[in-house]
Protein backbone atom coordinates (compact mmCIF):
# COMPACT_ATOMS: atom_id res chain seq x y z
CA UNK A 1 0.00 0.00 0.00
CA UNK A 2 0.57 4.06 -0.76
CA UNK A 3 0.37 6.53 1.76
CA UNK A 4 -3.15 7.14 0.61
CA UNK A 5 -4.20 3.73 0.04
CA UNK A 6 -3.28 3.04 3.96
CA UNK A 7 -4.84 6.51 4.77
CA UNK A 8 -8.32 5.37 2.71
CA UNK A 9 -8.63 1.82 3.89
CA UNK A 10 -8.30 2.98 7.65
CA UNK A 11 -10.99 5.02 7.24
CA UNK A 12 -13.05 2.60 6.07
CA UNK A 13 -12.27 0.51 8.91
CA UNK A 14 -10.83 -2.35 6.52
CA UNK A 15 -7.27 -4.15 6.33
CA UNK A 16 -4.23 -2.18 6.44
CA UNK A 17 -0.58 -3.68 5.73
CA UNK A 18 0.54 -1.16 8.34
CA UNK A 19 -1.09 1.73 11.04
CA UNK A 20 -1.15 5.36 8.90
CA UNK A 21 0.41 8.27 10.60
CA UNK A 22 -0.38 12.29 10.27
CA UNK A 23 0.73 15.21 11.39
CA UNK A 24 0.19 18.41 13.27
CA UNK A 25 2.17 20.51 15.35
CA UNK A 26 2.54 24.27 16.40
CA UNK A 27 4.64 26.51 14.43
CA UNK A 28 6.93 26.77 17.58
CA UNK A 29 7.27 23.37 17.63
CA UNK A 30 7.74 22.97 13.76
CA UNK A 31 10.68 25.29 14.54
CA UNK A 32 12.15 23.55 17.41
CA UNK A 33 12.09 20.28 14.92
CA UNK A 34 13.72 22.55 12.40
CA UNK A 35 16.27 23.56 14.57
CA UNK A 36 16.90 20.01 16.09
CA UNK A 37 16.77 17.82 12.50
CA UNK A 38 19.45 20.50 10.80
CA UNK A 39 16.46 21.25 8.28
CA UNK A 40 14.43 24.19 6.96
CA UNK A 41 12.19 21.69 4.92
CA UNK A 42 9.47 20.69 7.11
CA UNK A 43 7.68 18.04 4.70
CA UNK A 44 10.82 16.71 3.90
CA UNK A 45 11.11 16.15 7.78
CA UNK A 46 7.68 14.54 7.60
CA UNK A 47 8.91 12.60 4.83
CA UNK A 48 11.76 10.49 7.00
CA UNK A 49 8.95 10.07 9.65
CA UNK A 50 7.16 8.39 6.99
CA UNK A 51 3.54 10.51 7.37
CA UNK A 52 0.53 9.22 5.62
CA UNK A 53 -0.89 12.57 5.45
CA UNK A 54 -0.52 16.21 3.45
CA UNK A 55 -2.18 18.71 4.56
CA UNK A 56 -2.49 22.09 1.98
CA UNK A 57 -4.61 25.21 2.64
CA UNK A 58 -5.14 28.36 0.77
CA UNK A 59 -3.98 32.00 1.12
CA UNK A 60 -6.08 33.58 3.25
CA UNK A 61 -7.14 37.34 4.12
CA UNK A 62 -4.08 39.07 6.25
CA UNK A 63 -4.58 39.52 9.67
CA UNK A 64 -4.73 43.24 11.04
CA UNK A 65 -3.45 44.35 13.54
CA UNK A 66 -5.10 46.91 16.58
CA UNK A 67 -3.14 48.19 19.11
CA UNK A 68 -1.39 44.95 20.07
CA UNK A 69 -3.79 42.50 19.49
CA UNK A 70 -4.16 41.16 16.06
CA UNK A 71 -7.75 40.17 14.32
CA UNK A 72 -8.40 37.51 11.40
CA UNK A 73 -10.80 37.70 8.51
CA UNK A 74 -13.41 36.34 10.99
CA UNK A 75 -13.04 38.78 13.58
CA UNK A 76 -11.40 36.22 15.85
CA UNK A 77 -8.90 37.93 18.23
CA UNK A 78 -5.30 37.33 19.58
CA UNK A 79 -1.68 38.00 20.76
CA UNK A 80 0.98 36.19 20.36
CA UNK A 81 3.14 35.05 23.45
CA UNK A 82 6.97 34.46 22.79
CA UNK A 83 8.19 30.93 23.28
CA UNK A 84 11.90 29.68 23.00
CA UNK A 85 11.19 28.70 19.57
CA UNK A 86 8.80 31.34 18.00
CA UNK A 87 5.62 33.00 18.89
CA UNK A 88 2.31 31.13 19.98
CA UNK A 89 -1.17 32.26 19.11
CA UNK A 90 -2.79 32.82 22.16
CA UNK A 91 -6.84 34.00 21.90
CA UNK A 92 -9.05 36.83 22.90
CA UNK A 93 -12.63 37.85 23.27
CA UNK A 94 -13.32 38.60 19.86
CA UNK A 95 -14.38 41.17 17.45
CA UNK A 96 -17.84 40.51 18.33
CA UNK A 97 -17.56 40.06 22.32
CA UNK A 98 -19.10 43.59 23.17
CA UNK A 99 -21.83 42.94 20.60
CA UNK A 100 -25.38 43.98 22.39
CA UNK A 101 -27.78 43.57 19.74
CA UNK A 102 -28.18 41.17 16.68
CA UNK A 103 -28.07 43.99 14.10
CA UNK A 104 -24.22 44.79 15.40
CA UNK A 105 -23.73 41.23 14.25
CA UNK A 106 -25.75 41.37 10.98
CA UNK A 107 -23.87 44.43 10.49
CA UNK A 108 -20.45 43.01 10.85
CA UNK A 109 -18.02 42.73 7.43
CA UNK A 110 -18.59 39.35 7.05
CA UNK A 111 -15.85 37.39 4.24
CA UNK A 112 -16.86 36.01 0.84
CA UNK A 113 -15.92 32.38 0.15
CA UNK A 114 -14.55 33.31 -2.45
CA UNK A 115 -11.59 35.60 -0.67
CA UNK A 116 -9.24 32.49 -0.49
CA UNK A 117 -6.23 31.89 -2.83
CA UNK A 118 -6.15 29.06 -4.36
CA UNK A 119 -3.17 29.37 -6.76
CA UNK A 120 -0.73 27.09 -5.38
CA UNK A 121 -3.09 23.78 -4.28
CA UNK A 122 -3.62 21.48 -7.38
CA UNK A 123 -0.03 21.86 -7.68
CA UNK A 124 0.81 20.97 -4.13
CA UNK A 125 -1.79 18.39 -4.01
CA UNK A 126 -0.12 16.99 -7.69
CA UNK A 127 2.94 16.52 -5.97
CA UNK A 128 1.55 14.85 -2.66
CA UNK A 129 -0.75 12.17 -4.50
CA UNK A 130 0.79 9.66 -2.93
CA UNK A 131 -0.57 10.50 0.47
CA UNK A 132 -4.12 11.27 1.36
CA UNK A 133 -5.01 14.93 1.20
CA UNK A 134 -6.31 16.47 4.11
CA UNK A 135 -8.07 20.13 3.97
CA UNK A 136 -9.47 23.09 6.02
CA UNK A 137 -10.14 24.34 8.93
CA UNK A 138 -14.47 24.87 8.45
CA UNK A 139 -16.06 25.30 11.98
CA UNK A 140 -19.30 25.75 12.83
CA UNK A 141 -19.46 26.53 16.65
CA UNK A 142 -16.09 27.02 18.02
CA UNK A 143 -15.23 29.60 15.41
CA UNK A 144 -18.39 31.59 16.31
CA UNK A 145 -17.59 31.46 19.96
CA UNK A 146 -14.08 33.00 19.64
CA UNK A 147 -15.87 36.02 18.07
CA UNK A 148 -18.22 36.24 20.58
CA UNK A 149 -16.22 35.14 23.49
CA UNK A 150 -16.40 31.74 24.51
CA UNK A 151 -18.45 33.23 28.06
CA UNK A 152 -20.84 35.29 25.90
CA UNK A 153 -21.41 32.41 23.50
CA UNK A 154 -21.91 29.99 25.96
CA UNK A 155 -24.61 32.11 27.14
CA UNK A 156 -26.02 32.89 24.15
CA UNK A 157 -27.14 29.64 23.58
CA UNK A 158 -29.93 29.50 26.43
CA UNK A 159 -30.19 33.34 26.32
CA UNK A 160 -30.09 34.37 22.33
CA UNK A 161 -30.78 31.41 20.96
CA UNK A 162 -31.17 33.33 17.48
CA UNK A 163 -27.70 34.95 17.95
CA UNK A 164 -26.13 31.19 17.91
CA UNK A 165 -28.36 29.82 14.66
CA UNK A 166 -27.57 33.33 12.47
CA UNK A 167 -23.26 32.98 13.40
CA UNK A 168 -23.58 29.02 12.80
CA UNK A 169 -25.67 29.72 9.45
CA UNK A 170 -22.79 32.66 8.81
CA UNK A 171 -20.25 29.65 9.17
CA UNK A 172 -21.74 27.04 7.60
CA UNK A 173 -22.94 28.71 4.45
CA UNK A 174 -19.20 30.11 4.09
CA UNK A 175 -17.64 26.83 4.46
CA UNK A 176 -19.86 24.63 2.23
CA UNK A 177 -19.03 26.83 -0.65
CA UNK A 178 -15.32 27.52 -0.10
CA UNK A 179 -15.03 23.69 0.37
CA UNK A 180 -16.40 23.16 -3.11
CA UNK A 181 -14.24 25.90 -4.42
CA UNK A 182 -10.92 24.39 -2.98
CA UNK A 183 -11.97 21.32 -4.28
CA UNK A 184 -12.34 22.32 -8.01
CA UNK A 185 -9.22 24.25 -7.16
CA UNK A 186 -6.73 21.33 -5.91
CA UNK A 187 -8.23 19.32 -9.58
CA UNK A 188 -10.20 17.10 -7.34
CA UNK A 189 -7.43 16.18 -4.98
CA UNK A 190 -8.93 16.01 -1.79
CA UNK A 191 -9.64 13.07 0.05
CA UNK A 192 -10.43 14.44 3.82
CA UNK A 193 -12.44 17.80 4.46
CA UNK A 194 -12.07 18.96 8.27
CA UNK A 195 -14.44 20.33 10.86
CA UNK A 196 -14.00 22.25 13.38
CA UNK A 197 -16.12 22.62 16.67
CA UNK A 198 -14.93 21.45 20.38
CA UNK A 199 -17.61 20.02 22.50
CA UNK A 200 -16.02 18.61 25.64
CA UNK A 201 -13.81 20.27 28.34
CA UNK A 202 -11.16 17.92 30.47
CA UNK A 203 -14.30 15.81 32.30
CA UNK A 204 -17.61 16.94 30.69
CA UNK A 205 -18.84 17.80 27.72
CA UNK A 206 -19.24 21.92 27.89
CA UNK A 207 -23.27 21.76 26.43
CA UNK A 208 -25.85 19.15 26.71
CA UNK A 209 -27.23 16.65 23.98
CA UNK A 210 -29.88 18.64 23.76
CA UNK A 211 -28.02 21.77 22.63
CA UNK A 212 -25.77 19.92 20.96
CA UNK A 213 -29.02 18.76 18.82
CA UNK A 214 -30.33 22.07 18.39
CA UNK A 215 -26.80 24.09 17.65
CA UNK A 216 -24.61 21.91 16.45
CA UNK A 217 -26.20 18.92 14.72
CA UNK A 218 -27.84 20.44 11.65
CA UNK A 219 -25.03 22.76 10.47
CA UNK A 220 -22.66 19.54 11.16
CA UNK A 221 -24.88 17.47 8.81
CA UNK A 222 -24.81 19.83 6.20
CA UNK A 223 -21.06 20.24 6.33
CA UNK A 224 -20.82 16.13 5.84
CA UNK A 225 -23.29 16.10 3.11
CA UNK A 226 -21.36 18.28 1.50
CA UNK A 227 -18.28 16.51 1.79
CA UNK A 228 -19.56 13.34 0.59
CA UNK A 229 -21.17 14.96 -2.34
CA UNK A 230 -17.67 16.16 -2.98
CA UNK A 231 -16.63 12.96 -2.80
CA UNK A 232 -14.75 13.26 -0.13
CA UNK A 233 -14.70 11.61 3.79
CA UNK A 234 -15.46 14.07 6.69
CA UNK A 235 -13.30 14.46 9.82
CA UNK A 236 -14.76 15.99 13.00
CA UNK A 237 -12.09 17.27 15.85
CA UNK A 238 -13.20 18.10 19.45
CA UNK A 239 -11.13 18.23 22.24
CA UNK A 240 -12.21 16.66 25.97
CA UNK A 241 -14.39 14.60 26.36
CA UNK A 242 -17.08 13.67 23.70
CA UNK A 243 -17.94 10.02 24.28
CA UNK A 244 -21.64 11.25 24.78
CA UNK A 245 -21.96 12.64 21.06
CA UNK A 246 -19.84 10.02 19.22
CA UNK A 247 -23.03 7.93 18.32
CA UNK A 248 -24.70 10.86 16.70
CA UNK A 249 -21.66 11.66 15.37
CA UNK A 250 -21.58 8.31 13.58
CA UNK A 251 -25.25 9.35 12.44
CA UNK A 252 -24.67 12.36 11.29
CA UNK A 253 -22.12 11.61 8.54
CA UNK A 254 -18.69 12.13 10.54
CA UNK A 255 -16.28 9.30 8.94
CA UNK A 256 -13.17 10.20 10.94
CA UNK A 257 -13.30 11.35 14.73
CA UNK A 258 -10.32 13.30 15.87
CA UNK A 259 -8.27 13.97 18.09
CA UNK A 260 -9.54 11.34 21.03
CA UNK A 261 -8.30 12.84 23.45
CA UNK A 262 -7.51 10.68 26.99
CA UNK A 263 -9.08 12.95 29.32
CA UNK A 264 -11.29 10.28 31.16
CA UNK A 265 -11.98 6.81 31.00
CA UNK A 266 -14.61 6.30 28.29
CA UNK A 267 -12.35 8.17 25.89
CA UNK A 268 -9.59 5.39 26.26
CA UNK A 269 -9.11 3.36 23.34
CA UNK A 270 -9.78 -0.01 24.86
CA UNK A 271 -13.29 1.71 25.20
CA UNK A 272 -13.59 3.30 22.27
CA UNK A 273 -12.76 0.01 20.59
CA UNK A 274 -15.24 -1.44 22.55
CA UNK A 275 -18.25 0.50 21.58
CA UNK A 276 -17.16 1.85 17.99
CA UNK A 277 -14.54 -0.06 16.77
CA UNK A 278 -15.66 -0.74 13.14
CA UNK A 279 -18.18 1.98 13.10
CA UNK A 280 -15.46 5.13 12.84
CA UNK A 281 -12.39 5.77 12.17
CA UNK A 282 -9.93 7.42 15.21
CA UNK A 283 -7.23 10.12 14.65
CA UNK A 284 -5.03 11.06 17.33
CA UNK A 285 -4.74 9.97 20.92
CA UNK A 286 -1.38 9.70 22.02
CA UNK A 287 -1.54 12.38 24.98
CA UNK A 288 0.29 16.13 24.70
CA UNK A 289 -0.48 16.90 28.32
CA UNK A 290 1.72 13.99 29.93
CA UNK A 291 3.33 11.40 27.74
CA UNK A 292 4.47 13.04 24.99
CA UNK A 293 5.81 15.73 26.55
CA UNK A 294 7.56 13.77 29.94
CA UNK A 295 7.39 10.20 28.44
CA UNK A 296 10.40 8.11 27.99
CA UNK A 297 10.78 6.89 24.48
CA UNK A 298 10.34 3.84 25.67
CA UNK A 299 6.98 4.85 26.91
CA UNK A 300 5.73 6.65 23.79
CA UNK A 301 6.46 3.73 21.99
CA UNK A 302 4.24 1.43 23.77
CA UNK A 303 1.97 4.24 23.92
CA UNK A 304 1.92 4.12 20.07
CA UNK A 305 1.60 0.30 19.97
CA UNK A 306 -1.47 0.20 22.48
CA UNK A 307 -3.49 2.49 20.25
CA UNK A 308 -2.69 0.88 17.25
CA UNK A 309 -2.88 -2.43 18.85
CA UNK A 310 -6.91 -1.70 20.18
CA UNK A 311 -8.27 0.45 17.11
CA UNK A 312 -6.23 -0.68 14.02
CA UNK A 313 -7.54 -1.31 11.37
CA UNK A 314 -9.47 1.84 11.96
CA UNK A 315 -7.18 4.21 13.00
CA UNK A 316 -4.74 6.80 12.03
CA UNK A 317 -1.75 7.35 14.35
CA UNK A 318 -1.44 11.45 15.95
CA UNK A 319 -0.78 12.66 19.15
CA UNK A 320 -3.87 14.01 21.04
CA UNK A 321 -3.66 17.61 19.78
CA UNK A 322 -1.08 19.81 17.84
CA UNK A 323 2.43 18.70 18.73
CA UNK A 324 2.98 21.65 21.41
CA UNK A 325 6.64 23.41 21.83
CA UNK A 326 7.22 21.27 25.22
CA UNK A 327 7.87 17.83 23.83
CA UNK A 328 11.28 17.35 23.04
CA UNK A 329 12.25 16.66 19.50
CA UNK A 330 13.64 13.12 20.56
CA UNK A 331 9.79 12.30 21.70
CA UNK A 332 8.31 13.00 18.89
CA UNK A 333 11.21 11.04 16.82
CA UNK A 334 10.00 8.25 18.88
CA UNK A 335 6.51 8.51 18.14
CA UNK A 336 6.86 8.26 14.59
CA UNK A 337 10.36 5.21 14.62
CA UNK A 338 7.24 3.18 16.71
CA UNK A 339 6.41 -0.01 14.95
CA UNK A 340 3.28 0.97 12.99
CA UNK A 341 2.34 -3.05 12.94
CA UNK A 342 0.36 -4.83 16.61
């Protein structure tokens, strides 16, 4: 098997000679990598780790800057804290946090799906066909709730209902077209469209099923609808813990479940495998917060080999988030020299 033949077949839960890997990882921590492999080439990095997965993206609007804190084309807001190894994105109430009436969001300078740059992505999709493509960065709640503040959006969803449906119909809308642009764009290239919307905190979910039904669910089936008509497989990523949603999940079109992160016992794989194994495919897993980042190698290895051991042949190997600035370059080595066969 290909990179993408692995990538494909582990999503569809069927054989694979060998466990596919991705990856993600801060810019700080690409740059530590840098700095530690001798390298300015960051895919050809991933190449000697042997990843499964390319991930391309578009141009996008510049950011602008007020005062110190900087603001994206969606009004999101941030800083950027200095780390050892570059600066880290750190977010802010948003452009819409002081917002007091729905017309100040109506009224906001919302972007056009068609203010990405596509130029460069057939091309770089061309000369990654060997791997599965991964896209985007679509959202449909999470997005909306940096604008408003996470606080005020949290709120708004048993005080202005209306205020949550018109930013998630904003979001959704934008990202079903702009996903159909990139994929004309890349020459029909992609295999993996992503969503974006965290649900659980570090115990609990952070809404109920029932707002989860009312807020989240509809936009998130359009989004997969979409994608399949595309052609393409959906991936969902939330953070925490989301065991409570992953049925509907299932239902609602998600093919790939991301990033599974540890954070309580039924988000473990031997549960996971348990109730879903054949049913979705898992991304991620291996854990940012402890092992990765204080793990022997000896450790992440295992680490590596108990995930793929309990979820193969559904899964696709990553660590539990972004690979963050405070796990040694030697770590992450480790994770990826793993044996990728139980």
């Amino acid at each position: 098997m290909n990179s993408r033949e692995r990538v494909l077949a582990a999503i569809q839960c069927k054989p694979v000679d060998k466990a596919p890997f991705d990856f993600w990882a801060e810019p700080p921590t690409e740059n530590r990598l840098k700095q530690h492999f001798k390298t300015d080439d960051i895919n050809a990095l991933q190449a000697s780790f042997n990843v499964d997965v390319f991930h391309p993206q578009p141009v996008t609007p510049a950011e602008k800057k007020i005062g110190s804190i900087y603001q994206n084309f969606w009004g999101e807001r941030y800083i950027y804290k200095p780390t050892e190894w570059g600066l880290m994105r750190e977010d802010m109430p948003g452009a819409l946090s002081k917002a007091e009436t729905r017309e100040e969001l109506e009224a906001f300078d919302w972007p056009s799906p068609n203010s990405f740059d596509y130029s460069g992505l057939e091309i770089a999709c061309s000369a990654h066909r060997d791997q599965a493509i991964l896209y985007g960065m679509a959202d449909i709640w999470q997005r909306p709730s940096l604008v408003r503040g996470l606080e005020n959006a949290l709120m708004d969803l048993a005080l202005q209902p209306d205020w949550v449906h018109y930013l998630a119909r904003i979001f959704t809308d934008f990202y079903k077209e702009e996903y159909a642009n990139a994929f004309r764009a890349s020459g029909n290239q992609i295999d993996i469209f992503l969503v974006i919307s965290d649900l659980g905190g570090q115990e609990n979910a952070l809404i109920s099923m029932a707002m989860f039904e009312e807020f989240v669910a509809p936009y998130l089936k359009e989004m997969t609808d979409r994608i399949h008509d595309l052609g393409a497989y959906a991936m969902f990523h939330s953070c925490g813990m989301v065991y409570p949603f992953i049925s509907r999940l299932i239902e609602l079109g998600v093919d790939i479940l991301d990033p599974i992160q540890p954070v309580t016992d039924n988000m473990k794989p031997e549960k996971l495998a348990a109730d879903f194994k054949g049913k979705i495919c898992f991304h991620g897993g291996i854990d940012v917060q402890h092992v990765l980042p204080r793990g022997t190698t000896s450790e992440i290895e295992a680490e590596v080999q108990r995930y793929i051991r309990m979820l193969s042949p559904g899964y696709i190997c990553c660590p539990s988030h972004l690979f963050q600035p405070d796990i040694p370059p030697e770590n992450i080595e480790a994770f990826y020299r793993a044996p990728r066969i139980p």
